[in-house]
C-alpha atoms as a PDB file:
ATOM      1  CA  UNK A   1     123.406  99.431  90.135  1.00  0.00           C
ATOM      2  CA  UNK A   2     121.594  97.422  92.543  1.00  0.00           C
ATOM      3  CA  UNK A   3     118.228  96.040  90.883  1.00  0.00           C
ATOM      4  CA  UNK A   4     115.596  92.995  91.907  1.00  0.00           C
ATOM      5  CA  UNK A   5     117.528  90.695  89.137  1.00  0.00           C
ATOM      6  CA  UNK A   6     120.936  91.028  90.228  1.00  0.00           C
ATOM      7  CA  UNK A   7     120.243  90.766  94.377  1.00  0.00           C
ATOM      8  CA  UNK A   8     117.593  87.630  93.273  1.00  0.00           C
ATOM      9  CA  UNK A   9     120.453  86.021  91.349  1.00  0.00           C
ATOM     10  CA  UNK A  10     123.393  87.295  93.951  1.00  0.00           C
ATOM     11  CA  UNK A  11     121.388  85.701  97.203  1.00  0.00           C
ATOM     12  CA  UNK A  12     120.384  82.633  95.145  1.00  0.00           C
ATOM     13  CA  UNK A  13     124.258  82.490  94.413  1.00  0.00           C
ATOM     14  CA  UNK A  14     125.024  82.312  98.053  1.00  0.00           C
ATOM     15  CA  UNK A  15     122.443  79.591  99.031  1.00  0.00           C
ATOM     16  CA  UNK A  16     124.014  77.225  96.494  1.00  0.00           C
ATOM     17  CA  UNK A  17     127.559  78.201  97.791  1.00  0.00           C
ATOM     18  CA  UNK A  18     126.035  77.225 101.129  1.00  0.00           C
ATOM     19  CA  UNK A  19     124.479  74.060  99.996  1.00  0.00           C
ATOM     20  CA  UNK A  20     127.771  72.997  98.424  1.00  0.00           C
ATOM     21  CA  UNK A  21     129.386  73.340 101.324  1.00  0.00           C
ATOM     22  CA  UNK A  22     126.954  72.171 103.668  1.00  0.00           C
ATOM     23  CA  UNK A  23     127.257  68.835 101.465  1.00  0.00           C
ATOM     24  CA  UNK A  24     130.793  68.699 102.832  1.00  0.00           C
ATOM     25  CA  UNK A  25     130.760  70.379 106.089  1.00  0.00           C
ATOM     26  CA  UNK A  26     127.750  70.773 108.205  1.00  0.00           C
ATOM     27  CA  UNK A  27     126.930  74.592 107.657  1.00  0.00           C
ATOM     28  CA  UNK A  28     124.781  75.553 110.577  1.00  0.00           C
ATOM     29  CA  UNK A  29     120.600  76.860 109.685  1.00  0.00           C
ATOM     30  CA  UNK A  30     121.762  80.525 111.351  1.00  0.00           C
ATOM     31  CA  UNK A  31     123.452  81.233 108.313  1.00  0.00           C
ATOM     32  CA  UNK A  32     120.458  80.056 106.362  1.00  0.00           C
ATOM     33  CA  UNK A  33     118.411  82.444 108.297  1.00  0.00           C
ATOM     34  CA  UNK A  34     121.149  85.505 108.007  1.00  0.00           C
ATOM     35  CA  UNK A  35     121.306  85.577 104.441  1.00  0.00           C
ATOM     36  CA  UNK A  36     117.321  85.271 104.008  1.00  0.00           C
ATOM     37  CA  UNK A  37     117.262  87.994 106.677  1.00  0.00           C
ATOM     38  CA  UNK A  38     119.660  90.309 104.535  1.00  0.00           C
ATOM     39  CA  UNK A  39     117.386  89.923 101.240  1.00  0.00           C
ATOM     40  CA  UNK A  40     114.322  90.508 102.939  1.00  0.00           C
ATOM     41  CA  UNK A  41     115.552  93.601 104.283  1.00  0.00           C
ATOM     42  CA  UNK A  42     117.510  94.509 100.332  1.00  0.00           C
ATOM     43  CA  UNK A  43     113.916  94.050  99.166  1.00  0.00           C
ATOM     44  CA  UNK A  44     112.005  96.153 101.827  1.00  0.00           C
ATOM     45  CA  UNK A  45     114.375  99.132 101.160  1.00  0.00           C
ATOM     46  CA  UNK A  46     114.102  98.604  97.310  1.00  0.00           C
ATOM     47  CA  UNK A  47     110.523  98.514  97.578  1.00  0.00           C
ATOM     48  CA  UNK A  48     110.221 101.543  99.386  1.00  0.00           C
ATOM     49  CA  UNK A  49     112.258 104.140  97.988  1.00  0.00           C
ATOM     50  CA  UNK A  50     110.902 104.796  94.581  1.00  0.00           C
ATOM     51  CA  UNK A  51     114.776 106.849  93.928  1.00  0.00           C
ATOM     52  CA  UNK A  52     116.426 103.333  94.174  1.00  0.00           C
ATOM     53  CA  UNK A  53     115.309 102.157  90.730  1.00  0.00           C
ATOM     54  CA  UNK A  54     115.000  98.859  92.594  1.00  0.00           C
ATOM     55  CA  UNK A  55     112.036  97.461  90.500  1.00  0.00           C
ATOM     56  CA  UNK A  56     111.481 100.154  88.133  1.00  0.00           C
ATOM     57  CA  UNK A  57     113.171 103.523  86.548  1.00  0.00           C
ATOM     58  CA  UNK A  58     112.166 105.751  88.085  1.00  0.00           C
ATOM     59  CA  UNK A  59     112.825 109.786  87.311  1.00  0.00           C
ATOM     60  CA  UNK A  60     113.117 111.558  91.031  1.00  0.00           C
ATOM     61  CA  UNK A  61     114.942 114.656  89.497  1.00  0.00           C
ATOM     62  CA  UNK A  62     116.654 116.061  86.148  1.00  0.00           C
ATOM     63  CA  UNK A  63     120.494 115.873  87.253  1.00  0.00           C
ATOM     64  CA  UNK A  64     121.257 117.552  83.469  1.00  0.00           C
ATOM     65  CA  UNK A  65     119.347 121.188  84.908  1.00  0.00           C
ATOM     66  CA  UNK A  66     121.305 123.953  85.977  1.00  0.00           C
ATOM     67  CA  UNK A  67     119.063 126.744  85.783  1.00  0.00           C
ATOM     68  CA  UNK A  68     117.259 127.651  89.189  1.00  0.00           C
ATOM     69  CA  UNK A  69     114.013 125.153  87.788  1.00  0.00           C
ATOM     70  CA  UNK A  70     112.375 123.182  90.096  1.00  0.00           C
ATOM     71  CA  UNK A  71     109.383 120.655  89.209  1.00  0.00           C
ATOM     72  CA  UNK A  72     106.138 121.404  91.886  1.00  0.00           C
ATOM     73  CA  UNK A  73     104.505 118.061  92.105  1.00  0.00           C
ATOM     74  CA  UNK A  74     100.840 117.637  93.779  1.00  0.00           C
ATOM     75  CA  UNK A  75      99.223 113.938  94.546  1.00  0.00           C
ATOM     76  CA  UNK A  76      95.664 112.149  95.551  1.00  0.00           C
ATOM     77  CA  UNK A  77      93.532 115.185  93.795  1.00  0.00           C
ATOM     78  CA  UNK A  78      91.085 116.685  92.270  1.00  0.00           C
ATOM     79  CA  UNK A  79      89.832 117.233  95.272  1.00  0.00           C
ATOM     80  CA  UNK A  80      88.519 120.826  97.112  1.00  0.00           C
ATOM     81  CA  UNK A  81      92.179 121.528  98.047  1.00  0.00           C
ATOM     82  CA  UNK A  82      93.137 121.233  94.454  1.00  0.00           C
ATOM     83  CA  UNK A  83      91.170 124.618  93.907  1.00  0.00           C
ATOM     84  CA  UNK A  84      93.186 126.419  96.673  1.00  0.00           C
ATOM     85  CA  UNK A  85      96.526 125.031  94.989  1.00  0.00           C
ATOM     86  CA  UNK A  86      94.808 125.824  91.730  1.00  0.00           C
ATOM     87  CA  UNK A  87      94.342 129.818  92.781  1.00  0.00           C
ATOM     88  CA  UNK A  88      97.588 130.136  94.217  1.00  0.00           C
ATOM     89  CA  UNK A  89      99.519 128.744  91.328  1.00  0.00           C
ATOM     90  CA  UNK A  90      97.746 131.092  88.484  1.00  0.00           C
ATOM     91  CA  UNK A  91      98.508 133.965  90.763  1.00  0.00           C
ATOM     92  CA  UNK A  92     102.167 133.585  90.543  1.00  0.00           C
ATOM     93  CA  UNK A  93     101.915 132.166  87.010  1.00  0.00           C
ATOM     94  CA  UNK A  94     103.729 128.871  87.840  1.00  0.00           C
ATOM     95  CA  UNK A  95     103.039 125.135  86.487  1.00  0.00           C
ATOM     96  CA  UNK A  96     102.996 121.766  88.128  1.00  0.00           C
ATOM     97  CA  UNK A  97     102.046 118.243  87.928  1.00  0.00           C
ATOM     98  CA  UNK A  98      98.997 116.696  89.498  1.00  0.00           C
ATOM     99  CA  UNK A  99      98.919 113.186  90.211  1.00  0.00           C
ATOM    100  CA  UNK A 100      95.451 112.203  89.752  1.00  0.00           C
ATOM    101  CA  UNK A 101      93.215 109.931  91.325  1.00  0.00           C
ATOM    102  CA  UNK A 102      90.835 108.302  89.535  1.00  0.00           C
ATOM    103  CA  UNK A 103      87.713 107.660  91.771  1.00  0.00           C
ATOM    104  CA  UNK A 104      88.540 111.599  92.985  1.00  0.00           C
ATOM    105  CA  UNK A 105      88.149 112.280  89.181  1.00  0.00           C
ATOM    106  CA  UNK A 106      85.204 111.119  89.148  1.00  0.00           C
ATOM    107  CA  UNK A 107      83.597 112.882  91.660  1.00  0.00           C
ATOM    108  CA  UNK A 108      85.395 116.333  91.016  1.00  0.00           C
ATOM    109  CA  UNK A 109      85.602 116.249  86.491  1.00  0.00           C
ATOM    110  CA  UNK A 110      85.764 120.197  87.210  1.00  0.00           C
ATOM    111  CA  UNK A 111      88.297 120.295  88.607  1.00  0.00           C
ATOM    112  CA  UNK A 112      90.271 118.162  86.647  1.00  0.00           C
ATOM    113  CA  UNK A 113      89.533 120.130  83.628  1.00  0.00           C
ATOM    114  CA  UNK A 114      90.694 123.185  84.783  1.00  0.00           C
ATOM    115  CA  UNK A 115      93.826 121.796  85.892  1.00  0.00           C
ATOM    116  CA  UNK A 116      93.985 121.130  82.194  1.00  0.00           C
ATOM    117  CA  UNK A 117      92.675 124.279  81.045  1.00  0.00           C
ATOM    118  CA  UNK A 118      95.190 126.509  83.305  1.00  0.00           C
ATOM    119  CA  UNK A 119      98.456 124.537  81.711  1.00  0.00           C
ATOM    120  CA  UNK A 120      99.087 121.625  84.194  1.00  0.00           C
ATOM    121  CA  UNK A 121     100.285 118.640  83.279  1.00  0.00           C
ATOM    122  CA  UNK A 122      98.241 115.638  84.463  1.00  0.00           C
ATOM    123  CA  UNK A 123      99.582 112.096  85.736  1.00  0.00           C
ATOM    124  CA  UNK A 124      98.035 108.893  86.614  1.00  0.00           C
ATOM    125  CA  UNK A 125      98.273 107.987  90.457  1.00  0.00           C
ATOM    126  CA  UNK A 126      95.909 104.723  90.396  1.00  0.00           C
ATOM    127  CA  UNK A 127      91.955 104.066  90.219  1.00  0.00           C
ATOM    128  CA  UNK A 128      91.739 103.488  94.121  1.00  0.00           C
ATOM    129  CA  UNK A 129      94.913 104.502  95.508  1.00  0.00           C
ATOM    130  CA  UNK A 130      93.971 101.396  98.019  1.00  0.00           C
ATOM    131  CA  UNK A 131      96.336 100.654 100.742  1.00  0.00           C
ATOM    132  CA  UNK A 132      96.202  97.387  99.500  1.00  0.00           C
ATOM    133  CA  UNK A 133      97.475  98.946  95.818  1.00  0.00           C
ATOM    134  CA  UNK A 134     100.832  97.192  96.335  1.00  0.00           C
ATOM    135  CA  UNK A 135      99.538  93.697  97.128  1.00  0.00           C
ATOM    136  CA  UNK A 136      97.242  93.741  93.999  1.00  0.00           C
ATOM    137  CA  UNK A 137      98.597  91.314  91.481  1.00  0.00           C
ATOM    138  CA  UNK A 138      99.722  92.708  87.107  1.00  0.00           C
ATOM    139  CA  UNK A 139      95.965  92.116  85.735  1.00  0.00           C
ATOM    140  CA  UNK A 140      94.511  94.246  88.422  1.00  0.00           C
ATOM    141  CA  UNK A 141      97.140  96.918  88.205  1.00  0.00           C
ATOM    142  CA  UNK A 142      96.879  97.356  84.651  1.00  0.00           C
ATOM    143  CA  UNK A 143      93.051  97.455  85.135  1.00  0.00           C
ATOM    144  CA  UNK A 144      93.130 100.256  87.758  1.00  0.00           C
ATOM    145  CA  UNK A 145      95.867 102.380  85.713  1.00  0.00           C
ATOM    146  CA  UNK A 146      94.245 101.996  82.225  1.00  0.00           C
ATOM    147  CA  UNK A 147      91.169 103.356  83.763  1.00  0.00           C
ATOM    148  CA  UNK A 148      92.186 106.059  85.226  1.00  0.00           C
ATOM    149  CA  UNK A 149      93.817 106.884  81.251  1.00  0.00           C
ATOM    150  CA  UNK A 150      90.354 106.850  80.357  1.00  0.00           C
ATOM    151  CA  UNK A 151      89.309 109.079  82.670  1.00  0.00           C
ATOM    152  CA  UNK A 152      91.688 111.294  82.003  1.00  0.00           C
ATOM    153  CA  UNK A 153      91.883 111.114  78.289  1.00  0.00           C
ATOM    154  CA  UNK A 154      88.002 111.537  78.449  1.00  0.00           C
ATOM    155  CA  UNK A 155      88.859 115.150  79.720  1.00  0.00           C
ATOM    156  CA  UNK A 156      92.007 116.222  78.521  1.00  0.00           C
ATOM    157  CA  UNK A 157      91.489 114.101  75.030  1.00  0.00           C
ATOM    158  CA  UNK A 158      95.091 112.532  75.426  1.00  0.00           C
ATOM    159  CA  UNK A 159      96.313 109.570  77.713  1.00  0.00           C
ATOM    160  CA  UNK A 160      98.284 110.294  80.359  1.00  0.00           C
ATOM    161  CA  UNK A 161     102.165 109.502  79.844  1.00  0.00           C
ATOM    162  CA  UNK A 162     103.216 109.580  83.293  1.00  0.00           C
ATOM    163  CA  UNK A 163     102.589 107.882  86.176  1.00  0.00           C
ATOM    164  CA  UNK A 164     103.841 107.745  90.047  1.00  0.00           C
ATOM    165  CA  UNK A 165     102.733 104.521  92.171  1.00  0.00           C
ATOM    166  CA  UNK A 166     100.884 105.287  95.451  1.00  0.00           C
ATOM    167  CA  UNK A 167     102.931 105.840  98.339  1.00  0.00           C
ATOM    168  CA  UNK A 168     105.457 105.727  95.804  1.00  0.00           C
ATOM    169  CA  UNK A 169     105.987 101.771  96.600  1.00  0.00           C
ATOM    170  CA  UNK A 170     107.385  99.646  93.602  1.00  0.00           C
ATOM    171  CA  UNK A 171     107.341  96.019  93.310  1.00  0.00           C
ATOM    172  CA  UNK A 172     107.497  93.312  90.726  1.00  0.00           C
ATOM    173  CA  UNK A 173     103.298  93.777  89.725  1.00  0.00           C
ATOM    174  CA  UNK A 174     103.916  96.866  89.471  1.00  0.00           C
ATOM    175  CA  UNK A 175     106.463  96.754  86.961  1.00  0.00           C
ATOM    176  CA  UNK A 176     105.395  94.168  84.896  1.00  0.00           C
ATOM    177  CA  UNK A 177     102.114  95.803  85.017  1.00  0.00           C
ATOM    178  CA  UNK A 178     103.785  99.152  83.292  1.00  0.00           C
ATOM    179  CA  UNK A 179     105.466  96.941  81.074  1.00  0.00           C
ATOM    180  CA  UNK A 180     102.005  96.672  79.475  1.00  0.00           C
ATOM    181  CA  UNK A 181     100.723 100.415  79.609  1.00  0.00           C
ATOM    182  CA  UNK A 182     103.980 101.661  78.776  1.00  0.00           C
ATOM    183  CA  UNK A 183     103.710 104.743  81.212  1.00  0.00           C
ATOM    184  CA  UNK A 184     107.044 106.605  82.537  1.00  0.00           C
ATOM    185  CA  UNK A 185     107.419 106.368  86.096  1.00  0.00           C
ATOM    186  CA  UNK A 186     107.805 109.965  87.935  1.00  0.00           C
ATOM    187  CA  UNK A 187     109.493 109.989  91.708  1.00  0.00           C
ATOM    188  CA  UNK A 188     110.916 112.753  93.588  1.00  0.00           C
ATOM    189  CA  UNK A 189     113.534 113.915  95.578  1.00  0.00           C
ATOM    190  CA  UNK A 190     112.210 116.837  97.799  1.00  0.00           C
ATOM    191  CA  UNK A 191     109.428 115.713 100.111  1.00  0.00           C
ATOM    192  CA  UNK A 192     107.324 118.202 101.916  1.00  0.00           C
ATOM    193  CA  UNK A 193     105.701 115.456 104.616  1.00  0.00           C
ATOM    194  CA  UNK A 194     102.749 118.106 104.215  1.00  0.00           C
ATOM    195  CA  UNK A 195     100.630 114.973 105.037  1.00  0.00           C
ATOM    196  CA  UNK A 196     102.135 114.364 108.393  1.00  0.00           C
ATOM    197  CA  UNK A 197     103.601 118.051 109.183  1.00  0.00           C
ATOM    198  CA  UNK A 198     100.872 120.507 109.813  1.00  0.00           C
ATOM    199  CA  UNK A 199     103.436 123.632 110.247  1.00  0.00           C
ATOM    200  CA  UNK A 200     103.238 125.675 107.419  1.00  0.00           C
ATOM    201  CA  UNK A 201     106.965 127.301 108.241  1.00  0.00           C
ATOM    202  CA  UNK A 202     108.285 123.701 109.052  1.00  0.00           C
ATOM    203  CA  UNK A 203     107.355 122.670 105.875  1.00  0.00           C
ATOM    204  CA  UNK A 204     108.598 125.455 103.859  1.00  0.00           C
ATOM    205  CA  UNK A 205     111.887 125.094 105.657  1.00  0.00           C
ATOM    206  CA  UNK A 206     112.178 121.669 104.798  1.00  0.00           C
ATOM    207  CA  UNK A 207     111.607 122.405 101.066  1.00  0.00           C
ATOM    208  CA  UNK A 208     114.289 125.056 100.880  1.00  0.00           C
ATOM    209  CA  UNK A 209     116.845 123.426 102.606  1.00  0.00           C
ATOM    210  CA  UNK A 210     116.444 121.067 100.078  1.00  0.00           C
ATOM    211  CA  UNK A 211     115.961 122.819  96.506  1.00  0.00           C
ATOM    212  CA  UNK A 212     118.369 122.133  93.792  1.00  0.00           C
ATOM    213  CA  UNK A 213     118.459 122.757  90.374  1.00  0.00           C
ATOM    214  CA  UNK A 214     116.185 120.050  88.591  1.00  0.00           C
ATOM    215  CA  UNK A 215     114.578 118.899  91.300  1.00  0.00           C
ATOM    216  CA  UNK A 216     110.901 117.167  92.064  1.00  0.00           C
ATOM    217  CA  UNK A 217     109.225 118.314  95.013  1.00  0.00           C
ATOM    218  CA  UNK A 218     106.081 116.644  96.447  1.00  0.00           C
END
């Protein structure tokens, strides 16, 4: 499978090959330029789809279910939407997985705990969730994760195992930076757009079309 590594090492493999020959035969800068061109945009893609396992493993889905069980994912909480989300799941007895925030834990610890207290399982999505996250360098990263554990463990009493990057970017920081806190990394591979679509029936339709067995909806 593609990874960082192997299209680093493959594209540095190609520039020698081109520098060889160029020591022979005059290899013109356009092919310089196409081959930079082609990594940048390897790397863009890798970046951005978190169910490339580009930089990091990351779990988008359980391929081994075949039972009708689906995972209900929720991101950028506690906040007073949570509560709504909150309600409806306790009516219809289901779990999920909230993605926390840790400034928004901060300002809503209620909230939090009775996510805990009603059965949810609670991840780590970043201090800040700044749209800067994925330019922050490993020190900072582990900084902003770790204390969000903290917040979280302060609540719940145990440290958050997983955790899914904002925006669900990946990068090099990023992984070496959960190389240190040792969390798992938690994708998906159903995603509502409930951020950008404001149809409630579009949305639901775009969910069902979509449900499989073992899979992680956002």
């Amino acid at each position: 499978m593609l990874n960082y590594q192997k299209t680093n090492f493959f594209f540095l493999a190609i520039i020698l090959i081109l520098l060889a020959i160029n020591f022979f035969v005059p290899v013109q800068w356009g092919w310089f330029l196409l081959v930079f061109g082609i990594h940048f945009v390897i790397l863009f893609i890798g970046s951005f789809f978190i169910s490339s396992n580009f930089h990091i493993k990351a779990y988008c889905s359980n391929l081994l279910e075949t039972n009708k069980i689906i995972a209900l994912t929720f991101d950028d909480g506690p906040n007073e939407n949570t509560v709504f989300i909150l309600d409806i799941l306790r009516k219809h007895n289901v779990k999920a997985t909230f993605f926390c925030v840790g400034k928004n834990i901060e300002k809503h610890p209620e909230i939090l705990k009775r996510i805990i207290e009603e059965g949810h399982l609670v991840g780590n999505h970043s201090y800040s969730h700044s749209n800067f996250f994925d330019f922050y360098r490993k020190n900072r990263l582990v900084a902003e994760i770790q204390k969000t554990d903290a917040l979280i463990k302060s609540i719940s009493g145990m440290k958050p195992q997983l955790f899914r990057p904002p925006y669900g970017v990946t990068n090099p920081s990023i992984r070496r930076a959960l190389e240190v806190t040792k969390h798992k990394v938690i994708g998906w591979n159903i995603r509502s757009l409930d951020g950008i679509l404001k149809n409630e029936k579009i949305i639901f339709a775009r969910i069902k079309d979509r449900i499989a067995p073992g899979g992680i909806v956002l």
